[in-house]
C-alpha atoms as a PDB file:
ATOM      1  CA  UNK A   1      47.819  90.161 110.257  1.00  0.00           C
ATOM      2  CA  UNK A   2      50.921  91.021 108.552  1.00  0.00           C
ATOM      3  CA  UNK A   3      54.313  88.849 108.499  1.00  0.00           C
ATOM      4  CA  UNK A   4      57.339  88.743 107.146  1.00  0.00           C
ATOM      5  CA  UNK A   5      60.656  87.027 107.924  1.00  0.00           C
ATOM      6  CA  UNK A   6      63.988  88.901 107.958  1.00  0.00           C
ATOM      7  CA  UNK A   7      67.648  88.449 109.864  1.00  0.00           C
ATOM      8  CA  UNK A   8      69.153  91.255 111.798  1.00  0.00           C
ATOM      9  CA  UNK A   9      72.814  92.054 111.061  1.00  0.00           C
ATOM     10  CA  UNK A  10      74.833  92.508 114.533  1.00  0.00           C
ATOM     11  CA  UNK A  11      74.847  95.606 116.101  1.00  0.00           C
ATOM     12  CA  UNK A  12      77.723  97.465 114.745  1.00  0.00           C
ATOM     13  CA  UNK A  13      76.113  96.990 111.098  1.00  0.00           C
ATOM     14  CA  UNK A  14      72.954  97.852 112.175  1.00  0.00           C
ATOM     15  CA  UNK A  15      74.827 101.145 113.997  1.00  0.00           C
ATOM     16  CA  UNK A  16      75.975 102.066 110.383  1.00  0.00           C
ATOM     17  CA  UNK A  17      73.159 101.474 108.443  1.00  0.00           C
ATOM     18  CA  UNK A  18      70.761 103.347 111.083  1.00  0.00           C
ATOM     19  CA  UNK A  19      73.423 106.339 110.926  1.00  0.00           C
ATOM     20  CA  UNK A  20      71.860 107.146 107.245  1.00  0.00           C
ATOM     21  CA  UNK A  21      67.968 105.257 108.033  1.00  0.00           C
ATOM     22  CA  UNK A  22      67.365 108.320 110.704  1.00  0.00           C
ATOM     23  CA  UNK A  23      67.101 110.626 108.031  1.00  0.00           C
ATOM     24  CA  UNK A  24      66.498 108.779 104.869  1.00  0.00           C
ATOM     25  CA  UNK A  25      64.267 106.262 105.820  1.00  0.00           C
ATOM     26  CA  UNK A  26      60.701 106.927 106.308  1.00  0.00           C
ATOM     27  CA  UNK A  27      60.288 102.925 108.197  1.00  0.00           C
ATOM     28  CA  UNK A  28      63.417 104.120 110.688  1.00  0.00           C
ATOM     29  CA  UNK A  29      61.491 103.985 113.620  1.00  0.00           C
ATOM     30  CA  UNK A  30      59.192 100.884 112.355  1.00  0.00           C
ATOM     31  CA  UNK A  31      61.923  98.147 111.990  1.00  0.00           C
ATOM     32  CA  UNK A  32      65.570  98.012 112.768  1.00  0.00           C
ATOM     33  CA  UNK A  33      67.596  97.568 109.969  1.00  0.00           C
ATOM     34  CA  UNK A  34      67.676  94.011 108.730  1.00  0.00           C
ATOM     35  CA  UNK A  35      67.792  91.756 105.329  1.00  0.00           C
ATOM     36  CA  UNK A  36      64.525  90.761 104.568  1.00  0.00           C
ATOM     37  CA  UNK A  37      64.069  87.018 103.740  1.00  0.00           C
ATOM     38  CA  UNK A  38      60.042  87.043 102.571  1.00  0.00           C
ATOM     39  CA  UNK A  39      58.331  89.890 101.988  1.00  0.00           C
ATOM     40  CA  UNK A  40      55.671  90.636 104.193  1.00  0.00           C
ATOM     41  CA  UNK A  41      52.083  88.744 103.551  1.00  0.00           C
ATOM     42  CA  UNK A  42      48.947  88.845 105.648  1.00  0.00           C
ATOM     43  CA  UNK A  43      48.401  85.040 107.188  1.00  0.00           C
ATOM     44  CA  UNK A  44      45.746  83.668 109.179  1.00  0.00           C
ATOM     45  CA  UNK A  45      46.204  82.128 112.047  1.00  0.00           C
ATOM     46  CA  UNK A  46      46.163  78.239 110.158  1.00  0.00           C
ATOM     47  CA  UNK A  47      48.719  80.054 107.663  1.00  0.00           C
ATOM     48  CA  UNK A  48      50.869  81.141 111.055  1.00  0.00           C
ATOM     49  CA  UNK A  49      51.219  77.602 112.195  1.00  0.00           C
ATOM     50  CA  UNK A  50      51.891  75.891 108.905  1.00  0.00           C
ATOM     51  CA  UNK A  51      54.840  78.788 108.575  1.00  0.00           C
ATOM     52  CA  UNK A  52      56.046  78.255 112.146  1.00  0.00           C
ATOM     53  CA  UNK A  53      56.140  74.691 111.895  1.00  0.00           C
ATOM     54  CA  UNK A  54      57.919  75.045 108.262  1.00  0.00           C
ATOM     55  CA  UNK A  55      60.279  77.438 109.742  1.00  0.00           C
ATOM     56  CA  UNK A  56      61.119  74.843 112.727  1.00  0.00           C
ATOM     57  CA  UNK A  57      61.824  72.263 110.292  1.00  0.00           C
ATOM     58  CA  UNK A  58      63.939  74.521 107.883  1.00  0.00           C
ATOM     59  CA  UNK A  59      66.482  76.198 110.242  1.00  0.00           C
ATOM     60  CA  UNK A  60      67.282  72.624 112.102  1.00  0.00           C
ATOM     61  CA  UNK A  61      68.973  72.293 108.556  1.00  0.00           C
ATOM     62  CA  UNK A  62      70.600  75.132 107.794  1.00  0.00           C
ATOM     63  CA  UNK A  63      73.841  76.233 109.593  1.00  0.00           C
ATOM     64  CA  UNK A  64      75.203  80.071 110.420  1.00  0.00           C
ATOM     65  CA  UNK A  65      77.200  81.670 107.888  1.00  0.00           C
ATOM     66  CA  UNK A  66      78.848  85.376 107.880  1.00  0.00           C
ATOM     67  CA  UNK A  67      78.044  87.790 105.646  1.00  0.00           C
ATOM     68  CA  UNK A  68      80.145  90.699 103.998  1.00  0.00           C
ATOM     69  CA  UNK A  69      78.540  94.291 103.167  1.00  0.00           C
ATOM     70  CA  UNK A  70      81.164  96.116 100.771  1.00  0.00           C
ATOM     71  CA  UNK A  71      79.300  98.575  98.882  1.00  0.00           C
ATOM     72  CA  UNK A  72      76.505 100.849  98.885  1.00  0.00           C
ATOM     73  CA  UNK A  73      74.289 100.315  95.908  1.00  0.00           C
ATOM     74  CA  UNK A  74      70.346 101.192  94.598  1.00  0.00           C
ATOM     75  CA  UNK A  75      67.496  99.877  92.981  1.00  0.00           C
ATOM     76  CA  UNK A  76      67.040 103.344  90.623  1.00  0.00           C
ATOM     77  CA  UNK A  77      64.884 103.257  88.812  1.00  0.00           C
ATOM     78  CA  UNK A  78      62.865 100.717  89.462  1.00  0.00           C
ATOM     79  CA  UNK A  79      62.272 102.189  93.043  1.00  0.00           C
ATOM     80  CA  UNK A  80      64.053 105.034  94.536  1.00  0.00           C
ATOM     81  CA  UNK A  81      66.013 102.511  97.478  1.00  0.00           C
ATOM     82  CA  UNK A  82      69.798 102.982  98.629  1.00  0.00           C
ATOM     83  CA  UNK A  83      71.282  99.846 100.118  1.00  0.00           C
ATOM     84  CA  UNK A  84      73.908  98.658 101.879  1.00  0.00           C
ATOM     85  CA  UNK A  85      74.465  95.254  99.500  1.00  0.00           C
ATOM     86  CA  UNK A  86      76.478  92.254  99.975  1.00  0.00           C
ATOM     87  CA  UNK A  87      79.684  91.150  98.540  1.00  0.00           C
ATOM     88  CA  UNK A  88      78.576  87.442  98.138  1.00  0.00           C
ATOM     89  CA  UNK A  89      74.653  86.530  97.976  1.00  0.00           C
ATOM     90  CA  UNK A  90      75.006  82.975  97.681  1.00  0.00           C
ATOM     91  CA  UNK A  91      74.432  82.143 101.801  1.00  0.00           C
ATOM     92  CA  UNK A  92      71.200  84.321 102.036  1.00  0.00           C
ATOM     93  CA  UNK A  93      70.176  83.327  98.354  1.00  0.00           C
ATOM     94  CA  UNK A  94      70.323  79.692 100.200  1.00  0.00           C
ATOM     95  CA  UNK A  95      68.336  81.146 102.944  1.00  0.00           C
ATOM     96  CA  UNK A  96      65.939  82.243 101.416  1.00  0.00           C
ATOM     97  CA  UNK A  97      65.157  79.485  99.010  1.00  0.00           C
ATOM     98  CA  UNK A  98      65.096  77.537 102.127  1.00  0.00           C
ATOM     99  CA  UNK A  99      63.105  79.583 103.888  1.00  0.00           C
ATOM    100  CA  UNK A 100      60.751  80.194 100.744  1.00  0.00           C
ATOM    101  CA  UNK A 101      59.617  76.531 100.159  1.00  0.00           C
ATOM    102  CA  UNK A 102      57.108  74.734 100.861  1.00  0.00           C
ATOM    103  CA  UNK A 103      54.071  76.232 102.413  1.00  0.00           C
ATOM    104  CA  UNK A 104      55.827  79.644 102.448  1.00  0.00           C
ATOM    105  CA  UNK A 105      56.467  78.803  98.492  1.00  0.00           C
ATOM    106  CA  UNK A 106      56.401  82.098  96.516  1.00  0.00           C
ATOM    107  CA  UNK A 107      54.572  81.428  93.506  1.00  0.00           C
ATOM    108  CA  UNK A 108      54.770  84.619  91.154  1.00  0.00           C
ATOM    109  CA  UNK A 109      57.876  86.700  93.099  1.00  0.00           C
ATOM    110  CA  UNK A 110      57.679  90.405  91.955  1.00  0.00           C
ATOM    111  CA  UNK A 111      61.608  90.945  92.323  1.00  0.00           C
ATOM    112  CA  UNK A 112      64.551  88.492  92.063  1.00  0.00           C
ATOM    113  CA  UNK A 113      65.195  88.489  95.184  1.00  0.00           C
ATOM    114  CA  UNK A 114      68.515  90.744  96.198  1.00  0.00           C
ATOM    115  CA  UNK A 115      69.458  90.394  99.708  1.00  0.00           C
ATOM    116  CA  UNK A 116      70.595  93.652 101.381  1.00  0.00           C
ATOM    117  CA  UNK A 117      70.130  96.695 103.774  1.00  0.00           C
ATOM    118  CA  UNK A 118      67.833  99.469 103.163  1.00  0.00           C
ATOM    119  CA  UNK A 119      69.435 102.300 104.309  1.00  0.00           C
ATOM    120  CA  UNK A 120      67.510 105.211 102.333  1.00  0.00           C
ATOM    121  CA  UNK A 121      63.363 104.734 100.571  1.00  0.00           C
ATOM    122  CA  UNK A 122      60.837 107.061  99.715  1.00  0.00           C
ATOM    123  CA  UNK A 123      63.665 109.893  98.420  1.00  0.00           C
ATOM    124  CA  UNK A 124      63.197 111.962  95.667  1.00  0.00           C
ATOM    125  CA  UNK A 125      65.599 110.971  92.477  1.00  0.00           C
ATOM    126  CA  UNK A 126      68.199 114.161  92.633  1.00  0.00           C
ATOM    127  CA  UNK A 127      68.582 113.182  96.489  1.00  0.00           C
ATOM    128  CA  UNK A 128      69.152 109.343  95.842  1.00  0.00           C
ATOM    129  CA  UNK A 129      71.688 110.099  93.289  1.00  0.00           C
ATOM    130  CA  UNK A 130      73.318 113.045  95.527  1.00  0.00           C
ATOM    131  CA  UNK A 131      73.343 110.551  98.296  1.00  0.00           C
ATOM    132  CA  UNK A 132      74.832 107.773  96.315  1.00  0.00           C
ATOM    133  CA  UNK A 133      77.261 109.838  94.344  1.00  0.00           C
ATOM    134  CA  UNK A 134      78.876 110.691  98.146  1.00  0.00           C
ATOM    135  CA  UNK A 135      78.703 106.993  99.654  1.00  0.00           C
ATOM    136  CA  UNK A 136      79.823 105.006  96.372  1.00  0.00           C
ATOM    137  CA  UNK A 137      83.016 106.275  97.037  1.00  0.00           C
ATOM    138  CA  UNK A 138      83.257 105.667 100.873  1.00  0.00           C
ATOM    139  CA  UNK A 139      84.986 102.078 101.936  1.00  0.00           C
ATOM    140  CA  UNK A 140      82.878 100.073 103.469  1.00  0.00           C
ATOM    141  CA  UNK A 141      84.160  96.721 105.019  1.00  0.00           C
ATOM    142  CA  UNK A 142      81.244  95.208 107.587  1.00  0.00           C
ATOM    143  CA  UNK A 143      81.132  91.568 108.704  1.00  0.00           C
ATOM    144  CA  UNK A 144      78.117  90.044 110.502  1.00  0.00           C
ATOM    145  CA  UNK A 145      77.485  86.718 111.422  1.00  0.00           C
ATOM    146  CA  UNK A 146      73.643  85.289 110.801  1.00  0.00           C
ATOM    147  CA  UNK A 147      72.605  82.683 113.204  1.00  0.00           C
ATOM    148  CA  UNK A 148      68.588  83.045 113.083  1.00  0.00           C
ATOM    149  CA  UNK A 149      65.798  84.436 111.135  1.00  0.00           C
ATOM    150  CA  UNK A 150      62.893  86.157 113.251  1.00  0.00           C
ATOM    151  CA  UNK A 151      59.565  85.676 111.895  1.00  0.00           C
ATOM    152  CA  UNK A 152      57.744  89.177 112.552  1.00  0.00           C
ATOM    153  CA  UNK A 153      54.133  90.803 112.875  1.00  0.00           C
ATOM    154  CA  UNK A 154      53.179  94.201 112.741  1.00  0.00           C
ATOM    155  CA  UNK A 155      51.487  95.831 114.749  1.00  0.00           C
ATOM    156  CA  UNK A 156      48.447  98.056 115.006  1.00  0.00           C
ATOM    157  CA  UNK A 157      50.988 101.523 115.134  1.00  0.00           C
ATOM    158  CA  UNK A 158      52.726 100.279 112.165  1.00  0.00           C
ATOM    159  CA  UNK A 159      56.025  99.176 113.681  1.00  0.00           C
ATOM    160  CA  UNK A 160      57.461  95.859 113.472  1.00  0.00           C
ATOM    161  CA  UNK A 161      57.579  92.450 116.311  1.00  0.00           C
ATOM    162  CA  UNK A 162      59.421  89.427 116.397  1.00  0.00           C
ATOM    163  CA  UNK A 163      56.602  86.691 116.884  1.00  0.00           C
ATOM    164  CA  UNK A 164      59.818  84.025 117.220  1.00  0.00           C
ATOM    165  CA  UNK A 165      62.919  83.541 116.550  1.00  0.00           C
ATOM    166  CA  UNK A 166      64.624  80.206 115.110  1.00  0.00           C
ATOM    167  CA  UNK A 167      68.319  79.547 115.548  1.00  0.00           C
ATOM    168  CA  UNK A 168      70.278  78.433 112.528  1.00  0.00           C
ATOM    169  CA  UNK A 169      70.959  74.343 113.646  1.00  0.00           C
ATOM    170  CA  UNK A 170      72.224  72.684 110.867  1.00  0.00           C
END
């Protein structure tokens, strides 16, 4: 089965990233929108427990932090994405490495990993640059505060389940 680890922004981020998903991302109706933490990998059920057990341990150390999206930016053209990107990356860069240790090590990564919001995928190249012409020039101030990480599955439909969630204790 397939998991993957990501944090959910509050609501009222999620609200303005989900105001361009509906119609520019394909996964809209799969997964809210989140920051993804480890890309998804298919684990077996030994795999699940050393991960859930890792993840215990992990998130007793690491404390909530607040995060500020200022900007929308894109991955073009390495992949046709439009995101909703951070001002400072150091707290979920800290995360992550965190969270990526250990048995949930990631030994070859295919990206640096970027922390941010997918709020458009899957478009065509004149609409991602149409689309990020327009919203490169709108202010965007959002604060969220990130207290857990939720380890999801998917499902047999496609869509996307929190298995658990682990509060940020440190």
């Amino acid at each position: 089965m397939l998991y993957g680890i990501v944090v959910f922004p509050e609501k009222h981020v999620q609200d303005f990233a989900n105001s361009w998903r509906r119609r520019h991302d394909p996964h809209y109706t799969a997964v809210p929108a989140h920051l993804t933490v480890r890309y998804a990998e298919d684990w077996s059920d030994d795999e699940l427990q050393l991960a859930v057990a890792h993840l215990e341990q992990t998130t007793s150390k690491l404390p909530a932090f607040s995060i500020h999206l200022n900007r929308v930016s894109t991955f073009f053209p390495v992949s046709h994405v439009l995101y909703l990107a951070l001002e400072d990356t150091v707290s979920m860069q800290k995360l992550q490495e965190s969270v990526c240790s250990g048995p949930l090590a990631i030994v070859e990564p295919k990206y640096v990993y970027t922390p941010h919001v997918t709020i458009g995928q899957e478009i065509s190249a004149d609409e991602l640059h149409d689309l990020f012409g327009n919203l490169r020039m709108q202010s965007i101030d959002l604060t969220s505060r990130i207290d857990r990480i939720h380890l999801m599955y998917q499902t047999e439909n496609g869509s996307w389940t929190a298995y658990q969630s682990f509060l940020l204790r440190g």
